[in-house]
Protein backbone atom coordinates (compact mmCIF):
# COMPACT_ATOMS: atom_id res chain seq x y z
CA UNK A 1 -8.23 99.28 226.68
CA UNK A 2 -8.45 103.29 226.81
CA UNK A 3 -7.01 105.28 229.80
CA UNK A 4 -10.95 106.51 230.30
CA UNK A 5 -12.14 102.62 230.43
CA UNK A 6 -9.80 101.76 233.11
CA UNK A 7 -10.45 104.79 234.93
CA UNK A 8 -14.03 103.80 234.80
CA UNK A 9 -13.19 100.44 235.88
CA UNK A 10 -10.69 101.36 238.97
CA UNK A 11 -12.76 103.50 240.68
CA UNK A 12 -15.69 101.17 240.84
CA UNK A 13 -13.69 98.52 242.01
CA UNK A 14 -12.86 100.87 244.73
CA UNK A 15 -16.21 101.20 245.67
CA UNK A 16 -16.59 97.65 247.29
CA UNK A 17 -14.97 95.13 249.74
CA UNK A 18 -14.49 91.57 251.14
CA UNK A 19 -17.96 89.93 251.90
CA UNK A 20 -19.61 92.03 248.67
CA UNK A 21 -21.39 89.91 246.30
CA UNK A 22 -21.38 92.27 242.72
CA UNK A 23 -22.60 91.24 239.39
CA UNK A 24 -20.34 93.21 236.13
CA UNK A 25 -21.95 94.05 233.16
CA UNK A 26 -20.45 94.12 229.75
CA UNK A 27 -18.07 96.28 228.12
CA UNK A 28 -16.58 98.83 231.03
CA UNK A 29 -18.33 97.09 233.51
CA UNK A 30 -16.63 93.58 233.02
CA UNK A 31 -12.93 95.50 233.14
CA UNK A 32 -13.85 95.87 237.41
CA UNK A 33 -12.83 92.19 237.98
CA UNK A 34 -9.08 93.26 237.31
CA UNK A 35 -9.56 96.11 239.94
CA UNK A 36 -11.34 94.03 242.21
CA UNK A 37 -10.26 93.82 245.94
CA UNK A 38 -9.56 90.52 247.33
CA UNK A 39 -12.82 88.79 248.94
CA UNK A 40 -15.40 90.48 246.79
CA UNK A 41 -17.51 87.96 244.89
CA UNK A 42 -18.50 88.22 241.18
CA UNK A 43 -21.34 87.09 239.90
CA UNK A 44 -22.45 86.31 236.33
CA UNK A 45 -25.46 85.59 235.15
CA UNK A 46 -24.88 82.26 233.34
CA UNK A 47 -23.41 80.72 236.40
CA UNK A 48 -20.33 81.97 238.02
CA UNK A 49 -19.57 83.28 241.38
CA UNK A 50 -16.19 84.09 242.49
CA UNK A 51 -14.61 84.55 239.84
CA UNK A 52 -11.43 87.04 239.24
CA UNK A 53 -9.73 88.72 236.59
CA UNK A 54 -8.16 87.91 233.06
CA UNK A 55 -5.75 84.81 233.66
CA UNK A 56 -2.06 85.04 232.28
CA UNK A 57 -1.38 84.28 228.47
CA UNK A 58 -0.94 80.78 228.04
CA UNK A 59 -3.53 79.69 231.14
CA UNK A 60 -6.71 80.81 229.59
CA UNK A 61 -9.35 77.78 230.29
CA UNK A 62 -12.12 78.85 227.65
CA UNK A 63 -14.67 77.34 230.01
CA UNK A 64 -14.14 79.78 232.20
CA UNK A 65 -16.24 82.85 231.07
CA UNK A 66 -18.63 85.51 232.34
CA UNK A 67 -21.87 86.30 231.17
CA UNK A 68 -19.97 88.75 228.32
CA UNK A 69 -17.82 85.80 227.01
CA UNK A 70 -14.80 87.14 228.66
CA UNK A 71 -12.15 84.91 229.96
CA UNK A 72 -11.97 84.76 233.32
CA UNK A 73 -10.21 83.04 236.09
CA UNK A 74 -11.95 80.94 238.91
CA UNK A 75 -10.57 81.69 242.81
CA UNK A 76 -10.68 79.11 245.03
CA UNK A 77 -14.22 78.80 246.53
CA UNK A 78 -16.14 79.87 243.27
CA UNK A 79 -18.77 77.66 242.19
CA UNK A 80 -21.05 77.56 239.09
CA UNK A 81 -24.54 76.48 238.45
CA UNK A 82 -27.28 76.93 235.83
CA UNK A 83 -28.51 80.37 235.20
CA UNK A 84 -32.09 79.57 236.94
CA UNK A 85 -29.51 79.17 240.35
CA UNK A 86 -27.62 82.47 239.07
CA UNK A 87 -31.00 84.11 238.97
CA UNK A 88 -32.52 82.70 242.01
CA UNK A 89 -29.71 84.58 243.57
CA UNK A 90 -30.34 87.98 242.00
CA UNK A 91 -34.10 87.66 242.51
CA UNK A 92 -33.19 86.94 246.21
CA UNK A 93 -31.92 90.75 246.84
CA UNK A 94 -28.45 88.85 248.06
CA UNK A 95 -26.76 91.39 245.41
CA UNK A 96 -24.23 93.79 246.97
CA UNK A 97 -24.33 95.57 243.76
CA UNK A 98 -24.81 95.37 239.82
CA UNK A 99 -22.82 97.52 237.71
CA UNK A 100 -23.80 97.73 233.72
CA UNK A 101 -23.63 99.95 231.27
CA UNK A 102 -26.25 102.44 229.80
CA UNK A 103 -27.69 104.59 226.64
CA UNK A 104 -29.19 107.18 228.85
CA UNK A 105 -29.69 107.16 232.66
CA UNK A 106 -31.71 110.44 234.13
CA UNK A 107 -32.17 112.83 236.86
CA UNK A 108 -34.50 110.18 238.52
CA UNK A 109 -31.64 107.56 238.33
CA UNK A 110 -34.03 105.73 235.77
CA UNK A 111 -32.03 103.61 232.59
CA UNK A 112 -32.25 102.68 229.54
CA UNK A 113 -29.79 100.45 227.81
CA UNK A 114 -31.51 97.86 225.67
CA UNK A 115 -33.21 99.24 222.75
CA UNK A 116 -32.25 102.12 220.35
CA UNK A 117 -35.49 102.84 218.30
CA UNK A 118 -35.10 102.32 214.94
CA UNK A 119 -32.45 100.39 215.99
CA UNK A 120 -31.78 96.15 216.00
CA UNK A 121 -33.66 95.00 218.71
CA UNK A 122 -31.24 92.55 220.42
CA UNK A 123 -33.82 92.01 223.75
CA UNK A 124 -33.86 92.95 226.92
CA UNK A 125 -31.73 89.98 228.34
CA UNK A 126 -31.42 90.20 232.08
CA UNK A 127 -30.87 93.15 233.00
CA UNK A 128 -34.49 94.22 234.01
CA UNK A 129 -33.65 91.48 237.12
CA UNK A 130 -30.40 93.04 238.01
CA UNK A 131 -30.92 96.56 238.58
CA UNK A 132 -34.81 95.50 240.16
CA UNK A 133 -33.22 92.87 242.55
CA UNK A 134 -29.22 94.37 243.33
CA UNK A 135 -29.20 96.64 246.54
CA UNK A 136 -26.70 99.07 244.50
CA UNK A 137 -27.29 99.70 240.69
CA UNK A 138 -23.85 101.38 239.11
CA UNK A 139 -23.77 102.48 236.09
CA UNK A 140 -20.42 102.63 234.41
CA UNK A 141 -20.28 103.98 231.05
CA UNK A 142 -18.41 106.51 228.93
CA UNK A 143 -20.15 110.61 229.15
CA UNK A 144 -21.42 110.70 225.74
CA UNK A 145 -22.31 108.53 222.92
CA UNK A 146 -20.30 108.21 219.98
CA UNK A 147 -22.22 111.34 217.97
CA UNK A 148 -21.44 113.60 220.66
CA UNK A 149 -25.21 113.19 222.17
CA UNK A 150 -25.76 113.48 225.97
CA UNK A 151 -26.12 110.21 228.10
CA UNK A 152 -27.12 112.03 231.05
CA UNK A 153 -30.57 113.49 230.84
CA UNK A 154 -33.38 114.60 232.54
CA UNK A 155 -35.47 112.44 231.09
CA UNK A 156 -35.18 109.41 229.14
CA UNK A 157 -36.24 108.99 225.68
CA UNK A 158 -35.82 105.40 225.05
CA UNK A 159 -37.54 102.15 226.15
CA UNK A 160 -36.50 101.80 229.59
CA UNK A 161 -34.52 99.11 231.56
CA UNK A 162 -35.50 100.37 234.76
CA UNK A 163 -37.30 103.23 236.64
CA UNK A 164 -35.63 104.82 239.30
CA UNK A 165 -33.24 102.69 240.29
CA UNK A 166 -29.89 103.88 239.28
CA UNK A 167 -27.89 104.85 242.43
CA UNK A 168 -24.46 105.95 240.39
CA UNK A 169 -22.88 106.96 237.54
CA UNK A 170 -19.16 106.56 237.10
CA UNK A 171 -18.02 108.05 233.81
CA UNK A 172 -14.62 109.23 232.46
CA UNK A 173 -15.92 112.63 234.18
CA UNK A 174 -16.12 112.04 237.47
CA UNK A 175 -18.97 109.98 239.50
CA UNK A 176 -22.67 111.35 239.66
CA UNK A 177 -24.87 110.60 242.55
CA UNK A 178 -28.52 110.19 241.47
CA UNK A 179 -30.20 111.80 244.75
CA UNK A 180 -34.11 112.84 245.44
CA UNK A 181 -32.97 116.38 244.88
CA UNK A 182 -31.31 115.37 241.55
CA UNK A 183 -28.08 114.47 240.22
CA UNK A 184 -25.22 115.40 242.56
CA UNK A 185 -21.85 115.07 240.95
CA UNK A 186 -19.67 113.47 244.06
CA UNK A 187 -16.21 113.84 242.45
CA UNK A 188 -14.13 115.07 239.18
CA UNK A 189 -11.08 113.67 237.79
CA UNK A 190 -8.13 115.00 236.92
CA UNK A 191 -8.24 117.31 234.70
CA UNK A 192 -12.34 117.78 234.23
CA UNK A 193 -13.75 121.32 234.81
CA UNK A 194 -17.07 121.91 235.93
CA UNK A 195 -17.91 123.96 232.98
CA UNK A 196 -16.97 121.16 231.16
CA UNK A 197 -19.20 118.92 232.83
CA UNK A 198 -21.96 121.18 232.38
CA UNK A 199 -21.37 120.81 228.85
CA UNK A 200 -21.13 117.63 228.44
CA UNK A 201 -24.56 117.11 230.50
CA UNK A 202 -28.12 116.94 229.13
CA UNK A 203 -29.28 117.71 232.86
CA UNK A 204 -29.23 119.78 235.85
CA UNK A 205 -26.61 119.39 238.48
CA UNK A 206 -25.81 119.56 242.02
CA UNK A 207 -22.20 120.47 242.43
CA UNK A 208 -21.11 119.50 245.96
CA UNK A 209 -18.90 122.54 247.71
């Protein structure tokens, strides 16, 4: 795991407490559960809830998994039921928060993250429900892609998973605030200069003073 990842992952975690029900994502997201305060309850899509982080070597039970196929480890209360319960649930609005990755998010807090064109279409799987039926849609991803391209835009150029519902961005930046005014950047880590930011950013924004 990178230094940026786990940066990523640690200050989410931070963002929640006991009595929170949050769904994680995969990739960065799913890295929150070994942040995660004690009380908060995960949720996963094919079943789980209250679930924790990555059990010791040696006492990996490869039933236990998330929704990624990560390992995971079962706290005492967690149950498990088909995915129509685990859905039921995030159809219900009972989500404290989901946090998932993205391909682009914008200044209206809209995301994409299922569909490159041109690209393999893999579906849309369920994120669509998520980030319609959490209270607080995260998104936790790394500042650019791969090719150097902007993730943050004004405006997204690729099928979308959802419009306008992005809340935050948490990336190895800083955390971005997705506003009616625009895109307010909260916080910068160690290290990260505004200019830098700027740079890095395919979209106006709000520095706080």
């Amino acid at each position: 795991m990178s230094d940026a990842k786990a940066l990523i992952a640690e200050k989410i975690a931070s963002f929640f407490q006991a009595g929170d029900v949050v769904n994680l994502g995969i990739g960065i997201p799913g890295l929150v559960r070994n942040y995660i305060v004690d009380g908060v309850q995960l949720h996963a899509e094919n079943g789980l809830l209250g679930y924790g982080g990555s059990p010791q070597p040696g006492e990996e039970e490869p039933d236990y998994v998330n929704a990624g196929g990560q390992i995971v480890t079962l706290l005492p209360g967690a149950s498990v039921s088909d995915s129509a319960g685990a859905f039921a649930l995030v159809r219900s609005g009972k989500l404290t928060a989901v946090v998932l990755g993205a391909l682009q998010v914008d200044s209206e807090g809209s995301i994409a993250n299922w569909s490159i064109p041109g690209g393999r279409i893999m579906g849309m799987g369920g994120a669509m429900d998520l980030v319609s039926g959490a209270k607080r849609v995260i998104v936790a991803m790394e500042h650019n892609a791969k090719n150097g391209a902007a993730k943050i835009l004004k405006t997204c150029t690729w099928p979308l998973t959802g419009y306008k519902v992005v809340d935050t961005i948490v990336t190895e930046l800083g955390v971005f605030e997705i506003t009616p005014a625009g895109i307010v950047v909260k916080e910068m880590f160690p290290g990260v200069t505004q200019e830098e930011v700027i740079a890095r950013t395919d979209a106006p924004l709000i520095f706080e003073s």
